[in-house]
PDB file of N, CA and C in Angstrom:
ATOM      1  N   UNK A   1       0.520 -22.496  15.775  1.00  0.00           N
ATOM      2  CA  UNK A   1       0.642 -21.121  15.327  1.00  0.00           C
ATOM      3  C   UNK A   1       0.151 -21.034  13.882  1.00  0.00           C
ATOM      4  N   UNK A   2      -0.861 -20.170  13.706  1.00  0.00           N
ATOM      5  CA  UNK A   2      -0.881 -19.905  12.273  1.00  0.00           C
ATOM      6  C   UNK A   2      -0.170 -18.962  11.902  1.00  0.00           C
ATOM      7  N   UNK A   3      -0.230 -19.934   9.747  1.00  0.00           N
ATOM      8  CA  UNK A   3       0.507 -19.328   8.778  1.00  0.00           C
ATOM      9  C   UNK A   3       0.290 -18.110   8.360  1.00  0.00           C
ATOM     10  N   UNK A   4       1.070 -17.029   8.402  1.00  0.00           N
ATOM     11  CA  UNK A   4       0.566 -15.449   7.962  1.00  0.00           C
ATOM     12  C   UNK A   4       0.947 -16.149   6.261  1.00  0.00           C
ATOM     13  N   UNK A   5      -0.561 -15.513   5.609  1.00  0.00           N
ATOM     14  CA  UNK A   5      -0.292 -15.814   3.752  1.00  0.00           C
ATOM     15  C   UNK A   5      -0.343 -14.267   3.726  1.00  0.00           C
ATOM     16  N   UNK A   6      -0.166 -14.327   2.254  1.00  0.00           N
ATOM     17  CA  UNK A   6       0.245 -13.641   1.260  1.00  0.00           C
ATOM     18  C   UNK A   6      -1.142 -12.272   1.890  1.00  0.00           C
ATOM     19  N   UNK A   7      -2.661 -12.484   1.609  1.00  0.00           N
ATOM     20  CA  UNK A   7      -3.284 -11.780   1.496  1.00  0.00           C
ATOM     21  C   UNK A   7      -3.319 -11.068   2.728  1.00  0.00           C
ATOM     22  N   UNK A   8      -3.186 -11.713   3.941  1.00  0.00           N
ATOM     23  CA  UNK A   8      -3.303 -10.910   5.422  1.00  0.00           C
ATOM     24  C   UNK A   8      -2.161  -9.887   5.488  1.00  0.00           C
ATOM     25  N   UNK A   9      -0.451 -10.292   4.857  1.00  0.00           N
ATOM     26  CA  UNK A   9       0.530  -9.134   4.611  1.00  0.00           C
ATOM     27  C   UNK A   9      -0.338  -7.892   3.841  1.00  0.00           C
ATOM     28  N   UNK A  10      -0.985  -8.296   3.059  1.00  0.00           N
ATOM     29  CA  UNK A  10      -1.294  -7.165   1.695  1.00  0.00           C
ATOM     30  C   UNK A  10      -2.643  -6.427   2.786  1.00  0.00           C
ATOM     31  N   UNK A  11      -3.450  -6.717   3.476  1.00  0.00           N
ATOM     32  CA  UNK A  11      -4.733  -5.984   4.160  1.00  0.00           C
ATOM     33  C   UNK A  11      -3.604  -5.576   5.375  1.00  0.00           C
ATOM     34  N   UNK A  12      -3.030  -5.853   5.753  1.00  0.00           N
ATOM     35  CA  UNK A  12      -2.370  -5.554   6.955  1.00  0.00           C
ATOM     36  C   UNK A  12      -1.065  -4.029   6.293  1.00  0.00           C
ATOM     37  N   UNK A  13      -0.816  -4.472   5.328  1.00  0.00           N
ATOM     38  CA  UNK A  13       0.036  -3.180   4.565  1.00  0.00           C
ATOM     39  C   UNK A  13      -0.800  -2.053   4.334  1.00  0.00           C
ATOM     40  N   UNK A  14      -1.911  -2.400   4.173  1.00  0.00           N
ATOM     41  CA  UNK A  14      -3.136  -1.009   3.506  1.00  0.00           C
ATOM     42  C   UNK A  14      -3.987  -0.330   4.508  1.00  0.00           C
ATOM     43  N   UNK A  15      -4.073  -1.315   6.084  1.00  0.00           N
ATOM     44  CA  UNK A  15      -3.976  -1.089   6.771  1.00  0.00           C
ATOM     45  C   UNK A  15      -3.150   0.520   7.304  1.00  0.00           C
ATOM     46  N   UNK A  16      -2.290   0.289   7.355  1.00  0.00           N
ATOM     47  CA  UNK A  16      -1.019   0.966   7.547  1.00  0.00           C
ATOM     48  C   UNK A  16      -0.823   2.440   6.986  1.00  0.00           C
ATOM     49  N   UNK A  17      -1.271   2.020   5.052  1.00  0.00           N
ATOM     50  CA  UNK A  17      -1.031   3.334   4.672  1.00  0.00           C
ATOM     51  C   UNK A  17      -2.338   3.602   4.197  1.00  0.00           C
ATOM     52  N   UNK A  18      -3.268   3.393   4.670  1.00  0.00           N
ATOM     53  CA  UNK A  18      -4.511   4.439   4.965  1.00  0.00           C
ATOM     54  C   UNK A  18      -4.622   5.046   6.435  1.00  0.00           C
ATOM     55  N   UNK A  19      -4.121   4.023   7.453  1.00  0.00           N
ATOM     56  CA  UNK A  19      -3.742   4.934   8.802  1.00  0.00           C
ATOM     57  C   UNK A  19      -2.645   6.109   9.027  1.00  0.00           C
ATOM     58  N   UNK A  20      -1.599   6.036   7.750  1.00  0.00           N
ATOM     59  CA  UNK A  20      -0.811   6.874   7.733  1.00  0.00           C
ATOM     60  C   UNK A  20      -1.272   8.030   6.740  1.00  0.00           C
ATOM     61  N   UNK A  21      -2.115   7.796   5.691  1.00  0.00           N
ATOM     62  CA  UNK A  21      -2.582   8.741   4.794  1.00  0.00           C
ATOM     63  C   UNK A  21      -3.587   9.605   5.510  1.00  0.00           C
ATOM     64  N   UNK A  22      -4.443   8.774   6.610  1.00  0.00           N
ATOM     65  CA  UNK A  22      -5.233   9.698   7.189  1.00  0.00           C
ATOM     66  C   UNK A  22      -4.773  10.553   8.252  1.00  0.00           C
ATOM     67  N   UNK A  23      -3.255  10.828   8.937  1.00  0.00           N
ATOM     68  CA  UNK A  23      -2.724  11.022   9.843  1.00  0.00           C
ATOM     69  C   UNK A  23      -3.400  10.061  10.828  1.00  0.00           C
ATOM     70  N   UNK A  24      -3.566   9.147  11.084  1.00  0.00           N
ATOM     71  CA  UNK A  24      -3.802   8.320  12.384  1.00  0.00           C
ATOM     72  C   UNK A  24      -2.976   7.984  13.001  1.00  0.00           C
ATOM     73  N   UNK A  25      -2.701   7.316  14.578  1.00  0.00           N
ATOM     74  CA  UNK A  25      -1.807   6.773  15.196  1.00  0.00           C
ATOM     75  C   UNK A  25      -2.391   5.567  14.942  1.00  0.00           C
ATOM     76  N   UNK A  26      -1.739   4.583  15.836  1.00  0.00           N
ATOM     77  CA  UNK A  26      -2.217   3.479  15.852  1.00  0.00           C
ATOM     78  C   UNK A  26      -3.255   3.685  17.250  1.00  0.00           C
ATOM     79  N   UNK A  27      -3.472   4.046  18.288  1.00  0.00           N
ATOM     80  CA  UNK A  27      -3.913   5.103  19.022  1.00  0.00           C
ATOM     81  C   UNK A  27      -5.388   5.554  18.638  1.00  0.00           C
ATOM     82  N   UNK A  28      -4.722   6.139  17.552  1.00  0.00           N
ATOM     83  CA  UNK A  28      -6.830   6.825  17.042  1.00  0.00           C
ATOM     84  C   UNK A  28      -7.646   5.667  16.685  1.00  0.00           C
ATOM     85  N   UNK A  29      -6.694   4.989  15.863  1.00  0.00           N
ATOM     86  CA  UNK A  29      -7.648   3.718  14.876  1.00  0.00           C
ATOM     87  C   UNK A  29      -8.102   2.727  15.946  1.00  0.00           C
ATOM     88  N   UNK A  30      -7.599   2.375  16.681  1.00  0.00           N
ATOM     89  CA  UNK A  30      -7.992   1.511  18.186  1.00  0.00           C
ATOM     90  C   UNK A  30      -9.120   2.283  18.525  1.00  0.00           C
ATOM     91  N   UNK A  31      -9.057   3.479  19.061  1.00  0.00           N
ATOM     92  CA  UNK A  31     -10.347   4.145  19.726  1.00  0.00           C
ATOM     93  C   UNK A  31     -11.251   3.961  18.596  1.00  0.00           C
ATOM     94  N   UNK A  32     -11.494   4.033  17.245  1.00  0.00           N
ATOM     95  CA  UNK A  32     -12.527   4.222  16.507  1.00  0.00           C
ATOM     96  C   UNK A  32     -13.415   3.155  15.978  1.00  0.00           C
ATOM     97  N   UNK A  33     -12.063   1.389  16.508  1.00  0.00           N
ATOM     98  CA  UNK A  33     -12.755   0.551  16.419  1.00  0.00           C
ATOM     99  C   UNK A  33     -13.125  -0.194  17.787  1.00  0.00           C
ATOM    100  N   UNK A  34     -12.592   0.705  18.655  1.00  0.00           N
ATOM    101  CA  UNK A  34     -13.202   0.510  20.219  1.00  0.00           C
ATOM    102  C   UNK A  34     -12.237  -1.033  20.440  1.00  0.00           C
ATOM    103  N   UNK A  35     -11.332  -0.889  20.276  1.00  0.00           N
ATOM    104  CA  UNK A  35      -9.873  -2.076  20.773  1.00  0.00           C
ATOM    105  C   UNK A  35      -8.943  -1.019  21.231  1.00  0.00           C
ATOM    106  N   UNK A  36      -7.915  -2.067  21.628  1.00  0.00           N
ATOM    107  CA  UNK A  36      -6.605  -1.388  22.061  1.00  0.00           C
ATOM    108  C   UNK A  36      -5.622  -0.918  21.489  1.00  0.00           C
ATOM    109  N   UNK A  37      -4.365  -0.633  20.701  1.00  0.00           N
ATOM    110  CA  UNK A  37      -3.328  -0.302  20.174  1.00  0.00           C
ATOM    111  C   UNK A  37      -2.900  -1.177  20.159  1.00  0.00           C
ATOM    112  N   UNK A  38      -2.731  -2.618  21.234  1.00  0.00           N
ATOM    113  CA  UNK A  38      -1.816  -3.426  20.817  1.00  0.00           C
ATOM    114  C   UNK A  38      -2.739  -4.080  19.547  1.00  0.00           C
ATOM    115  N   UNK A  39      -4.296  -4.378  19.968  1.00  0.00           N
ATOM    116  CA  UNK A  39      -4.565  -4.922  18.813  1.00  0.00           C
ATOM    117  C   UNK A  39      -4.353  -5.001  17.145  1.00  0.00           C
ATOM    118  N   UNK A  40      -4.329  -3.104  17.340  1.00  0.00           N
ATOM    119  CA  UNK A  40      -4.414  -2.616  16.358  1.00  0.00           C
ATOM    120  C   UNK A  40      -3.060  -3.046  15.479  1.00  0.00           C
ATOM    121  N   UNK A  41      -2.087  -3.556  16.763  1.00  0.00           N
ATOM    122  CA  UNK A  41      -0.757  -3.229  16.252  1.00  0.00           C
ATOM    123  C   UNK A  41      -0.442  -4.949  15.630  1.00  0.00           C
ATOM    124  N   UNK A  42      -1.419  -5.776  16.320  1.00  0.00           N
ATOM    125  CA  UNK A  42      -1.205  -7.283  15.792  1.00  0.00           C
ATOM    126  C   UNK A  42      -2.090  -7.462  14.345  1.00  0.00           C
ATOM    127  N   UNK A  43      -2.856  -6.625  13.999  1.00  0.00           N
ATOM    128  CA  UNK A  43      -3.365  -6.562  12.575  1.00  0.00           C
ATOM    129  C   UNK A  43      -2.395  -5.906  12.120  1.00  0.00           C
ATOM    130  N   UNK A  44      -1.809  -4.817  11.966  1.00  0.00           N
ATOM    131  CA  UNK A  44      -0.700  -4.278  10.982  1.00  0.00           C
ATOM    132  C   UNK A  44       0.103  -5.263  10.755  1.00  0.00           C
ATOM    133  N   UNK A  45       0.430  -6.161  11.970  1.00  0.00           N
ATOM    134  CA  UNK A  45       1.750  -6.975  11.809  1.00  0.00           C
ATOM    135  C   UNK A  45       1.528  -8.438  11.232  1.00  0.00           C
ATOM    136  N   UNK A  46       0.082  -8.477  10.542  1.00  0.00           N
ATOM    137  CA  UNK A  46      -0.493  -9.871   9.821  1.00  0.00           C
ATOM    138  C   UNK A  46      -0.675 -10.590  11.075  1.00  0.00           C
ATOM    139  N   UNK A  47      -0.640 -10.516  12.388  1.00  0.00           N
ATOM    140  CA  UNK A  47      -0.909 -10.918  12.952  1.00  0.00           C
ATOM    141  C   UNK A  47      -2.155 -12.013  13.653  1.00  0.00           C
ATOM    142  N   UNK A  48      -3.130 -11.307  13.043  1.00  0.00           N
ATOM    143  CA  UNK A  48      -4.661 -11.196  13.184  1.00  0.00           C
ATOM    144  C   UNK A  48      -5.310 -11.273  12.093  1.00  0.00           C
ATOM    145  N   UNK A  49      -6.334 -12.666  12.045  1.00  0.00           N
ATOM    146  CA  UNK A  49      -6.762 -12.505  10.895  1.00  0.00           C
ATOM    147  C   UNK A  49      -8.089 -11.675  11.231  1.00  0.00           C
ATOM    148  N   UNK A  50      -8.577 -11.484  10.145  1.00  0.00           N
ATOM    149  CA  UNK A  50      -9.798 -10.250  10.168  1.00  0.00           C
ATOM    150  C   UNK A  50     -11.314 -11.035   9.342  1.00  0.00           C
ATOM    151  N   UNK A  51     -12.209 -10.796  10.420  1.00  0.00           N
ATOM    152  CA  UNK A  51     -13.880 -11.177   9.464  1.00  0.00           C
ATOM    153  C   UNK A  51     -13.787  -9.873   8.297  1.00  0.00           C
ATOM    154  N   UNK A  52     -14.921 -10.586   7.705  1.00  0.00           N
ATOM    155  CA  UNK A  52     -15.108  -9.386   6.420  1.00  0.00           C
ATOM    156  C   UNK A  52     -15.899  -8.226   7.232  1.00  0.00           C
ATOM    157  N   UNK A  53     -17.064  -8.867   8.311  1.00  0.00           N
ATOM    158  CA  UNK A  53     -17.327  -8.009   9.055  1.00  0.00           C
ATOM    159  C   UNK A  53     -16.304  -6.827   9.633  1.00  0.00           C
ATOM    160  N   UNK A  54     -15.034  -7.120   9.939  1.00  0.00           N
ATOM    161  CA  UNK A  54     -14.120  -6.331  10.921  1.00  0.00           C
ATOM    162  C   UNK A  54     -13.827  -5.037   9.441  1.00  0.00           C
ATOM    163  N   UNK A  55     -13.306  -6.100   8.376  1.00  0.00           N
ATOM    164  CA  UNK A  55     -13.062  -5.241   7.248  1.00  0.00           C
ATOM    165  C   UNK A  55     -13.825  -4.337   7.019  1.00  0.00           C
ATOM    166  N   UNK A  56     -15.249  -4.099   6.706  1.00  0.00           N
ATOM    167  CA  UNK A  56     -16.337  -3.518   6.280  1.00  0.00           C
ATOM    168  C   UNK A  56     -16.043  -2.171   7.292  1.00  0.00           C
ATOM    169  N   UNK A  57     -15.766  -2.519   8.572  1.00  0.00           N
ATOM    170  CA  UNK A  57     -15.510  -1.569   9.316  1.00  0.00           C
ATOM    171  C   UNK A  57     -14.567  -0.915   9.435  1.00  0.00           C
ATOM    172  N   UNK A  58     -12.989  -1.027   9.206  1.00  0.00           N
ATOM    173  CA  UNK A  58     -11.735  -0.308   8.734  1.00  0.00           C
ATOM    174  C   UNK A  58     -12.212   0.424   7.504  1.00  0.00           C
ATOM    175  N   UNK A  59     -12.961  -0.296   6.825  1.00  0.00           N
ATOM    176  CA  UNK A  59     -13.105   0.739   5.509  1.00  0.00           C
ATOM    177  C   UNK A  59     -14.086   1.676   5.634  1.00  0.00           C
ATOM    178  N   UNK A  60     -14.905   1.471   6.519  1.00  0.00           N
ATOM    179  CA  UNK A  60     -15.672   2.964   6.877  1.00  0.00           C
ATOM    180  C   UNK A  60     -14.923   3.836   7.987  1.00  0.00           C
ATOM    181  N   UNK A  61     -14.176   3.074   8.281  1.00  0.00           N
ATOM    182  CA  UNK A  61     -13.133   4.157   9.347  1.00  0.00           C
ATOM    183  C   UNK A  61     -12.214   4.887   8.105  1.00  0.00           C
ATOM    184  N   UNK A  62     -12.067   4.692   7.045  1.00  0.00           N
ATOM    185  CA  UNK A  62     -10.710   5.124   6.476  1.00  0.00           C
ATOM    186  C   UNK A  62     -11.689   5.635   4.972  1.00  0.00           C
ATOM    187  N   UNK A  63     -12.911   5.309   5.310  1.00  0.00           N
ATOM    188  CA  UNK A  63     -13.850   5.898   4.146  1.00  0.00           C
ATOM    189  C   UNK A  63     -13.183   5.592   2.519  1.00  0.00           C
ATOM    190  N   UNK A  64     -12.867   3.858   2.528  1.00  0.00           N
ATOM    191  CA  UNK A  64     -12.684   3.366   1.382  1.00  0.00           C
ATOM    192  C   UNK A  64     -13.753   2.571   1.149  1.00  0.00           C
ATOM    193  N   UNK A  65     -13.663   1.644   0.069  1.00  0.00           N
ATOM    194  CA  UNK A  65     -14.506   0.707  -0.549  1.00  0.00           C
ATOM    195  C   UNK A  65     -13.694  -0.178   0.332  1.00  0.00           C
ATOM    196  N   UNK A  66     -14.089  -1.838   0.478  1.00  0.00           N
ATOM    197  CA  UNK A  66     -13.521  -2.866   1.202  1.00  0.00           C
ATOM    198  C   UNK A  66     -12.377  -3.001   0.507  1.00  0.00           C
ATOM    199  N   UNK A  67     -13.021  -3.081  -0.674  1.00  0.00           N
ATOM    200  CA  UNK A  67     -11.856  -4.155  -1.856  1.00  0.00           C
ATOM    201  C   UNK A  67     -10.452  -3.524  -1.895  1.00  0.00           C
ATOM    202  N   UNK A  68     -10.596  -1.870  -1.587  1.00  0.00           N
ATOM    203  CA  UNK A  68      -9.176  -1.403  -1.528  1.00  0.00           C
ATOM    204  C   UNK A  68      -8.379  -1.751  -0.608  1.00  0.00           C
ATOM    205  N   UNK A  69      -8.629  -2.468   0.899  1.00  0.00           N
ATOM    206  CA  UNK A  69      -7.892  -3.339   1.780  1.00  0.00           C
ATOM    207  C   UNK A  69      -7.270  -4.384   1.039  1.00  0.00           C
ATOM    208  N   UNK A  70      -7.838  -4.618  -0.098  1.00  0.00           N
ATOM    209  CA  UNK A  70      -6.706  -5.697  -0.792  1.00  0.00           C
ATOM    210  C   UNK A  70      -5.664  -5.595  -2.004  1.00  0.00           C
ATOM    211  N   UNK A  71      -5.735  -4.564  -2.168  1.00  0.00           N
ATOM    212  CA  UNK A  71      -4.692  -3.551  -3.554  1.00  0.00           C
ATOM    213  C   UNK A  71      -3.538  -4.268  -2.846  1.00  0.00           C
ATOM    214  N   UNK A  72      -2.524  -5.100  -3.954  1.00  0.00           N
ATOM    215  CA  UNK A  72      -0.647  -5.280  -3.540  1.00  0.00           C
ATOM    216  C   UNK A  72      -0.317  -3.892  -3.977  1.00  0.00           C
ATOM    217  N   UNK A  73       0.489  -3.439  -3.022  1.00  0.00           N
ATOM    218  CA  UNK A  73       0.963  -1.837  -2.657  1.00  0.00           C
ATOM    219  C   UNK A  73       1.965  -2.485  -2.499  1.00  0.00           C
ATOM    220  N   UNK A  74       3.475  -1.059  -2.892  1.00  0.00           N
ATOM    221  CA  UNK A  74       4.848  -1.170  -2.474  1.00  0.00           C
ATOM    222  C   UNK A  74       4.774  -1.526  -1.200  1.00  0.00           C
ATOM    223  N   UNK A  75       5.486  -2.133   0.218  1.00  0.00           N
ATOM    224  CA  UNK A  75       5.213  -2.274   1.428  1.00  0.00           C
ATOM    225  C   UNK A  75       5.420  -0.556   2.011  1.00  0.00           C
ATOM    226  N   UNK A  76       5.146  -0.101   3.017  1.00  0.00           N
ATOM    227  CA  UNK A  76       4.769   0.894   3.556  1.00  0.00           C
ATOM    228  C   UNK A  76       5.698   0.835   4.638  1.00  0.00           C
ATOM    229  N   UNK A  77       7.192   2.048   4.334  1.00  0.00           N
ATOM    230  CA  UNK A  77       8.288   1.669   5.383  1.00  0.00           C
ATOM    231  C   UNK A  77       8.091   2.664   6.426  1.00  0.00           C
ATOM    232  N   UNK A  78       7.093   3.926   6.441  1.00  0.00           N
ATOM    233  CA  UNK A  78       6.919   4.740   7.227  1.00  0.00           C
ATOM    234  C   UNK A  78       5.654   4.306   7.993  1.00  0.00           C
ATOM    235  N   UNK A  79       5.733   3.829   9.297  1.00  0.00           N
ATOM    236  CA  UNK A  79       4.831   3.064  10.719  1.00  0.00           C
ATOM    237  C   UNK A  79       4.220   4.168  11.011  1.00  0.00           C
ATOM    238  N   UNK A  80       4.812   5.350  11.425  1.00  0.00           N
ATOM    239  CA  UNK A  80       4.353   6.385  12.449  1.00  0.00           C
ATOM    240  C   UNK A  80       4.241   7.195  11.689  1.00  0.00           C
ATOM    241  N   UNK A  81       3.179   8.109  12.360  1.00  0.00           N
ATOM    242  CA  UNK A  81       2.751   9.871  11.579  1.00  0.00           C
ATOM    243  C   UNK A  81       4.160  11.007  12.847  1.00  0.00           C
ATOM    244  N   UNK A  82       3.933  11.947  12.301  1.00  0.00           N
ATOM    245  CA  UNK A  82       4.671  12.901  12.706  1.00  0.00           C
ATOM    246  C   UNK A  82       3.703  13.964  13.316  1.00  0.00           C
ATOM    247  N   UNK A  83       3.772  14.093  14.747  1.00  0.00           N
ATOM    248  CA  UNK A  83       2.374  14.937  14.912  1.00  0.00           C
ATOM    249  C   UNK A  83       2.957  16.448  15.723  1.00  0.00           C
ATOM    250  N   UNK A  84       4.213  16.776  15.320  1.00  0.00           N
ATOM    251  CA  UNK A  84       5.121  17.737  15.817  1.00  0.00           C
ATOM    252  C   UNK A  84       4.374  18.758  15.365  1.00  0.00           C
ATOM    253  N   UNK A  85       3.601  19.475  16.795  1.00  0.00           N
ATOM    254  CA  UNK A  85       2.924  21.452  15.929  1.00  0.00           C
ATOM    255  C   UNK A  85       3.918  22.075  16.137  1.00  0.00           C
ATOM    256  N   UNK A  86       3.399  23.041  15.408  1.00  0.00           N
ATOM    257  CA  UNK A  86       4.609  24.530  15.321  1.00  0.00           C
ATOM    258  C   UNK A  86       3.986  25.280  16.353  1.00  0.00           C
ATOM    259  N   UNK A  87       5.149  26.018  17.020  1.00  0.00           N
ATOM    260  CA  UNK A  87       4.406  26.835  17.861  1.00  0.00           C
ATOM    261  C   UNK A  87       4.617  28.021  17.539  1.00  0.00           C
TER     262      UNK A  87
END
């Protein structure tokens, strides 16, 4: 089994709150990188390590620079968006 380090928590946290800043599910971000949700859900969870290739591509999904996948951020205690309309 591999060791989850320090840096895969920190891309896997920013992960998270750029999927939550953009309203995403875990759901959308799967469809946009053409995987599943669970995948999506074993990268949030440091699960998965990531090519720089894969990176390059979250950050044009979330329309950052790469390098901001690696900012240490407070951890990110809100998982889910709230997608309740008003009727």
């Amino acid at each position: 089994m591999s060791t989850i380090t320090r840096t895969r928590k920190i891309v896997a946290n920013n992960i998270i709150y750029f999927r939550i800043s953009k309203n995403m599910s875990q759901e959308d971000l799967a469809e946009l990188l053409e995987t599943s949700p669970g995948y999506v859900s074993e990268i949030e969870n440091a699960k998965r390590n990531l090519s720089c290739d894969y990176i390059d591509l979250i950050a044009n999904i979330f329309q950052i620079e790469p390098h901001e996948l690696f900012v240490d951020r407070p951890p990110v205690t809100i998982r889910r968006i709230n997608r309740h309309k008003k009727l």
